[in-house]
Structure formats: structure tokens, C-alpha cells
Protein backbone atom coordinates (compact mmCIF):
# COMPACT_ATOMS: atom_id res chain seq x y z
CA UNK A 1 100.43 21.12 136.12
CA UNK A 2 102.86 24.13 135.29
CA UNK A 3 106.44 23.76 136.35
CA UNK A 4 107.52 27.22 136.74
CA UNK A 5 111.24 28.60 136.38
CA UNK A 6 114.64 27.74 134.32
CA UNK A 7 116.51 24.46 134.14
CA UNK A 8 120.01 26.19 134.47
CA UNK A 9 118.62 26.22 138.60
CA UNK A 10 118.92 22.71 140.19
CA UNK A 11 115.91 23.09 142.21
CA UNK A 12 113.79 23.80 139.19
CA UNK A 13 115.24 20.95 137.16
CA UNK A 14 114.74 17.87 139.77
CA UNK A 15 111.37 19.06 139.54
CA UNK A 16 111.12 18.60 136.13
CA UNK A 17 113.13 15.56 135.95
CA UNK A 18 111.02 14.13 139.21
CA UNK A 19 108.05 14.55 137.03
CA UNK A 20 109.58 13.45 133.91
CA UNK A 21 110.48 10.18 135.51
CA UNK A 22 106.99 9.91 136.98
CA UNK A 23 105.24 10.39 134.37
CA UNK A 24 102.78 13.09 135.06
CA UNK A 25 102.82 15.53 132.29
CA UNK A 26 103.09 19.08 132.68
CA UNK A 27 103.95 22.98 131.19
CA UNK A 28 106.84 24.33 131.33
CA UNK A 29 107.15 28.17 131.92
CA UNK A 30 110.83 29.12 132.02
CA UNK A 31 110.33 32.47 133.14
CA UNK A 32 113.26 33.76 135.03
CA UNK A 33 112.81 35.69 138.25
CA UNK A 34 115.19 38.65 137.22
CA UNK A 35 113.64 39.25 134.12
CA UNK A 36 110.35 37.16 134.27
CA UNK A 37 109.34 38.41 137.86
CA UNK A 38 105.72 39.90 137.30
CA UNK A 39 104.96 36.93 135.53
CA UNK A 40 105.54 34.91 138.59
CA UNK A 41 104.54 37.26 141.53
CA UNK A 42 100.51 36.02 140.54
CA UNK A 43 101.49 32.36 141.49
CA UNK A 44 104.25 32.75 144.00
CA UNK A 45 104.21 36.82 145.74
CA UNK A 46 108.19 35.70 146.90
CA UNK A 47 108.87 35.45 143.05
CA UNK A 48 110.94 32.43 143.45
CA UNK A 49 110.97 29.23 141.53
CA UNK A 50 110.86 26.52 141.38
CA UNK A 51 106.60 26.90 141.29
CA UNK A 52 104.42 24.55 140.44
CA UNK A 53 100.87 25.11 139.73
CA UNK A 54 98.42 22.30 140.29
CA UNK A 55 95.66 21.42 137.86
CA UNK A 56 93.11 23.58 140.35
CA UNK A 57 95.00 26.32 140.64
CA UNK A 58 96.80 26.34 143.36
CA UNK A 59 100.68 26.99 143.74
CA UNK A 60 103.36 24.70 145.59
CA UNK A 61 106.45 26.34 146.34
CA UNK A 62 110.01 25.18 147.90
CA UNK A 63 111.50 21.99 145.95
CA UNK A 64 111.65 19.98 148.49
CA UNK A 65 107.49 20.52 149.30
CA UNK A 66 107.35 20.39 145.59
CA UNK A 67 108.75 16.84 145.49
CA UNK A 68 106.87 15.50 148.89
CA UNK A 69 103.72 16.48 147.05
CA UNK A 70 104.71 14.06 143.89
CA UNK A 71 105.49 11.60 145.65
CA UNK A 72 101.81 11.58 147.39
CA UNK A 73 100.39 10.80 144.25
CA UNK A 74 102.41 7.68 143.62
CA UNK A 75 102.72 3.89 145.30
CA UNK A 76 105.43 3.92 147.78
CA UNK A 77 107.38 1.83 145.48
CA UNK A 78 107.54 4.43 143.36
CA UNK A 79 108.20 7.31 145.46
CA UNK A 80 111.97 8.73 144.70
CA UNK A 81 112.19 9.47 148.59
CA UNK A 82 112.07 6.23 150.85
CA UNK A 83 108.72 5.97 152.87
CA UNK A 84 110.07 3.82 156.00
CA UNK A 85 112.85 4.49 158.16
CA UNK A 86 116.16 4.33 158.87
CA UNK A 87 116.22 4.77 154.83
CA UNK A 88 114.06 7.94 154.87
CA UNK A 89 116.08 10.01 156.90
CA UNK A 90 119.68 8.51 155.45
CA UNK A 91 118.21 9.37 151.47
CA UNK A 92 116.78 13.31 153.26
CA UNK A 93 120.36 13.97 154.34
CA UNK A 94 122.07 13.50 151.61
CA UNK A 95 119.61 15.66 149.56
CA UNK A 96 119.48 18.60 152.39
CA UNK A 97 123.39 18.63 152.18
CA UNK A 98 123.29 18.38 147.80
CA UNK A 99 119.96 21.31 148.19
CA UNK A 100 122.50 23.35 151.10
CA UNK A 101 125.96 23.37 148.57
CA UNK A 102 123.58 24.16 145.82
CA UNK A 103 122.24 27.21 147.82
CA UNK A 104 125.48 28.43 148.98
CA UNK A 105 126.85 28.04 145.23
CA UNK A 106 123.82 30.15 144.17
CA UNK A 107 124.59 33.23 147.11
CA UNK A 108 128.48 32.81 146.07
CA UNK A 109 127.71 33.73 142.63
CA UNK A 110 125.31 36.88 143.28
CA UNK A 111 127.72 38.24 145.69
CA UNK A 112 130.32 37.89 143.08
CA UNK A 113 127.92 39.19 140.06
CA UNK A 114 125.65 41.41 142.11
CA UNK A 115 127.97 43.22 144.47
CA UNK A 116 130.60 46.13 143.29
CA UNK A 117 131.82 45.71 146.76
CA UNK A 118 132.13 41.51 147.31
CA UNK A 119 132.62 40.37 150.60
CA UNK A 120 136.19 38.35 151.07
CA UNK A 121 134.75 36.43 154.00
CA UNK A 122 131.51 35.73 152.53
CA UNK A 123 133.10 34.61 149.41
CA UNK A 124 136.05 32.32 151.58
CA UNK A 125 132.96 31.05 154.01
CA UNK A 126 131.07 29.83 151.56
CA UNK A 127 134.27 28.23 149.29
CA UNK A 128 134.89 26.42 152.65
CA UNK A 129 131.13 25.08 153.00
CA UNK A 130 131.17 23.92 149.72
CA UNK A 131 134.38 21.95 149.56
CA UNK A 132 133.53 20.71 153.06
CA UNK A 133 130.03 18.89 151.75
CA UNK A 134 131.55 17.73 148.62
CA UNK A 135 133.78 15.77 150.39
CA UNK A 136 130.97 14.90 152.97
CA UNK A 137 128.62 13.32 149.78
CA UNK A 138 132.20 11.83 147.90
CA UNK A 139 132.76 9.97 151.23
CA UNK A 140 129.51 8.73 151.40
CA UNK A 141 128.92 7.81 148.32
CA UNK A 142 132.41 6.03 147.65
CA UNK A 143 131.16 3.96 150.70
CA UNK A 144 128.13 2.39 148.90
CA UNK A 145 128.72 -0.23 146.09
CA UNK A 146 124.84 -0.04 144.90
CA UNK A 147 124.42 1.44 141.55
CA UNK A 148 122.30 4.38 142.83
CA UNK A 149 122.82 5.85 146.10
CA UNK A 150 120.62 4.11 148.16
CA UNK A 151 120.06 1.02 146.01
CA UNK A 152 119.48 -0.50 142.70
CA UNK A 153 116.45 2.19 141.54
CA UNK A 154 117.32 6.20 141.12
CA UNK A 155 115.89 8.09 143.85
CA UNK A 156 115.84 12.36 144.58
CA UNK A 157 118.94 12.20 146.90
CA UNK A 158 120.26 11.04 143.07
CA UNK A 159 118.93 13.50 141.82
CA UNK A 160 119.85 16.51 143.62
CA UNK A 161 123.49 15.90 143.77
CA UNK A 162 123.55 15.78 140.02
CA UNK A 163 121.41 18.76 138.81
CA UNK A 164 123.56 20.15 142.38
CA UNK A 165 127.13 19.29 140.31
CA UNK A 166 126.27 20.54 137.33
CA UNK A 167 125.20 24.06 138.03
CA UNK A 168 128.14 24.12 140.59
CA UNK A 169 130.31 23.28 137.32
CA UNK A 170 128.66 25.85 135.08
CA UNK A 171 127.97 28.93 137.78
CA UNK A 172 131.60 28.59 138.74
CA UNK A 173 133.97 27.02 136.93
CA UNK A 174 136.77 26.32 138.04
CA UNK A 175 136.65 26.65 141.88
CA UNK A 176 135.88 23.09 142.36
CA UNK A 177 138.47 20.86 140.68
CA UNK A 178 136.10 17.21 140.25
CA UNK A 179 139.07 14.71 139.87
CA UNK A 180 139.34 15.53 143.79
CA UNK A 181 135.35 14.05 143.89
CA UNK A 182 135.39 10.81 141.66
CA UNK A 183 132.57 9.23 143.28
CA UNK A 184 131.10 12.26 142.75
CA UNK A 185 132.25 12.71 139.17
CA UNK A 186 131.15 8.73 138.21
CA UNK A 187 127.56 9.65 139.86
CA UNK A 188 126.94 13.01 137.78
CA UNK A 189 128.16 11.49 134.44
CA UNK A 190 125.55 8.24 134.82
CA UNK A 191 122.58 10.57 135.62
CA UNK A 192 123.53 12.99 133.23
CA UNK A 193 123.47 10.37 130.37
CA UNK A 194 119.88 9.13 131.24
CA UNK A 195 117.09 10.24 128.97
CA UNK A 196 115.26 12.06 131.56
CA UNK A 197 117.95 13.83 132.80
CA UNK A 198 119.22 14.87 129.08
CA UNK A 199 115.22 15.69 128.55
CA UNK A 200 115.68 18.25 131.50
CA UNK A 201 118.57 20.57 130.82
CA UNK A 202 119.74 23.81 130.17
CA UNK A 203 122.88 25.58 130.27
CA UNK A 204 123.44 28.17 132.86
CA UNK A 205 122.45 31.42 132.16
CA UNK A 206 124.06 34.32 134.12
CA UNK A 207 121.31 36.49 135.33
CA UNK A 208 120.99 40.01 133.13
């Protein structure tokens, strides 16, 4: 498999740490889609990452299709997202509302790189959204006394709220002040010190 696309973006690095903690080896390509894009148009023609290109050639695209896919090829018991309910749905929201922040941090930061003319309300609406989810995930995660989120084994709701707080951190420091979020805080710092996780890094890169 190639794992297509930077770790400074959190949806390209859960990939890689999904598969790192899986064990199924793979290529990295961290071709970037501002300066990288004709490199990436062959596998994906929206010249987004994270891609992933499977051993026969064919390209998976959207991290969350990405991950659904890896966890096909393992035992239930070892699938990061829960297989039976009411945990499946519970471990999904909590990783749609890490993926959504994530998102909205990304479109906050090219309106304020890419734009000459940056849009107050855009900029304030998005501020809101994001302060609004993080104390969404802090409440729920302050509520839960398990040492991951959803029990005693790491699992991609984990995962996305970390890669999540640490581009957040990077892309735009300063607008979120973390002592506000220790739940949150305490949850970054233990992923961040695991060996996949410091495997699977990379410091944000503005886009050129």
C-alpha cells in the first residue's frame, strides 16, 4: 500500500498511525497537494489526501473510508472502530465531531492565508464551531474514567482527537487556550507519547 499526503494534516496521519498500529506495512508519499498536485491527480483526480493506494492499484480516498477499509482486513477485536452497537455509533461521533473541528480549523486557516480580503464572519463562525466542539469532546471525555475513550484499548475516535489537537495547536496557535480543555490536554499528551504516534509526525507546514 501507498499512504499518500503529509503528516502535518490529521487526516493523513491517523492513516498512517491506523496502519502503523495494525501492522500492515506501507509507502509513504508525502507529496503535498499545493505543490505536489500532478503527482496526485493520477491516483485521486480531486487531488486531495489523504490517498491510499492498494496493492492492485486501486485508490481509496476520504479518511474515514480509508480507515473502514483497514479495519475489514482485521478480527473485530482488533478493529480501532467498535463493530456492535450502541458502542459503534458512540466511538463514530466522537470522531465525526474531532474530523468536523479539524476541517473547520483547516478552512479557518486558508481563509486567513489564502484570502487578501478575509471574511470577519467566516473567521468568527468558525472560532465559535471550534470552541463549541472542544468543549463538546472535553465534556465527554472528562465523563469517562477508562484509560482510552471508550475503554481500556486505543481506538480511532483516540486517534482523531489527537492528530485533531495537534494541528489545531500548530495551524493556529494561540486561538485555543488548552488549560480551558484538560481532559483534552491529558488525552493528546498520552497519545502523543506512544511510539506509533511519535513514528507518525510532522510539524505543520504552512502551504507555499
Amino acid at each position: 500500500m501507498i499512504l499518500i499526503g503529509q503528516y502535518d494534516s490529521p487526516f493523513v496521519r491517523r492513516i498512517g498511525i491506523a496502519l502503523t498500529l495494525y501492522g500492515i506495512p506501507f509507502e509513504h508519499k508525502p507529496w503535498s497537494v499545493f505543490g505536489d498536485a500532478e503527482k496526485i491527480a493520477p491516483f485521486n483526480p480531486l487531488t486531495r489526501v489523504p490517498t491510499l493506494v492498494l496493492d492492485n492499484g486501486e485508490s481509496l480516498i476520504e479518511s474515514h473510508s480509508i480507515l473502514d477499509y483497514l479495519d475489514s482486513l482485521v478480527s473485530a477485536e482488533r478493529a480501532l472502530f467498535p463493530r456492535e452497537e450502541p458502542a459503534r455509533h458512540r466511538a463514530l461521533k466522537v470522531a465525526a465531531l474531532a474530523t468536523g473541528l479539524a476541517e473547520k480549523a483547516v478552512s479557518l486557516f486558508y481563509e486567513q492565508r489564502l484570502h487578501t480580503q478575509v471574511s470577519d464572519v467566516w473567521v468568527n463562525r468558525c472560532r465559535t464551531q471550534i470552541n463549541a466542539t472542544l468543549t463538546v469532546l472535553e465534556t465527554d471525555r472528562r465523563a469517562r474514567t477508562t484509560e482510552y475513550w471508550f475503554g481500556p484499548s486505543i481506538g480511532h475516535a483516540d486517534i482523531v482527537v489527537a492528530t485533531m489537537l495537534r494541528f489545531l495547536n500548530e495551524a493556529h496557535a494561540g486561538l485555543v487556550t488548552m488549560s480551558s480543555f484538560p481532559a483534552l490536554r491529558a488525552h493528546s499528551a498520552k497519545l502523543e507519547a506512544l511510539p506509533a504516534f511519535q513514528s507518525i509526525k510532522q510539524e505543520f507546514i504552512p502551504p507555499q
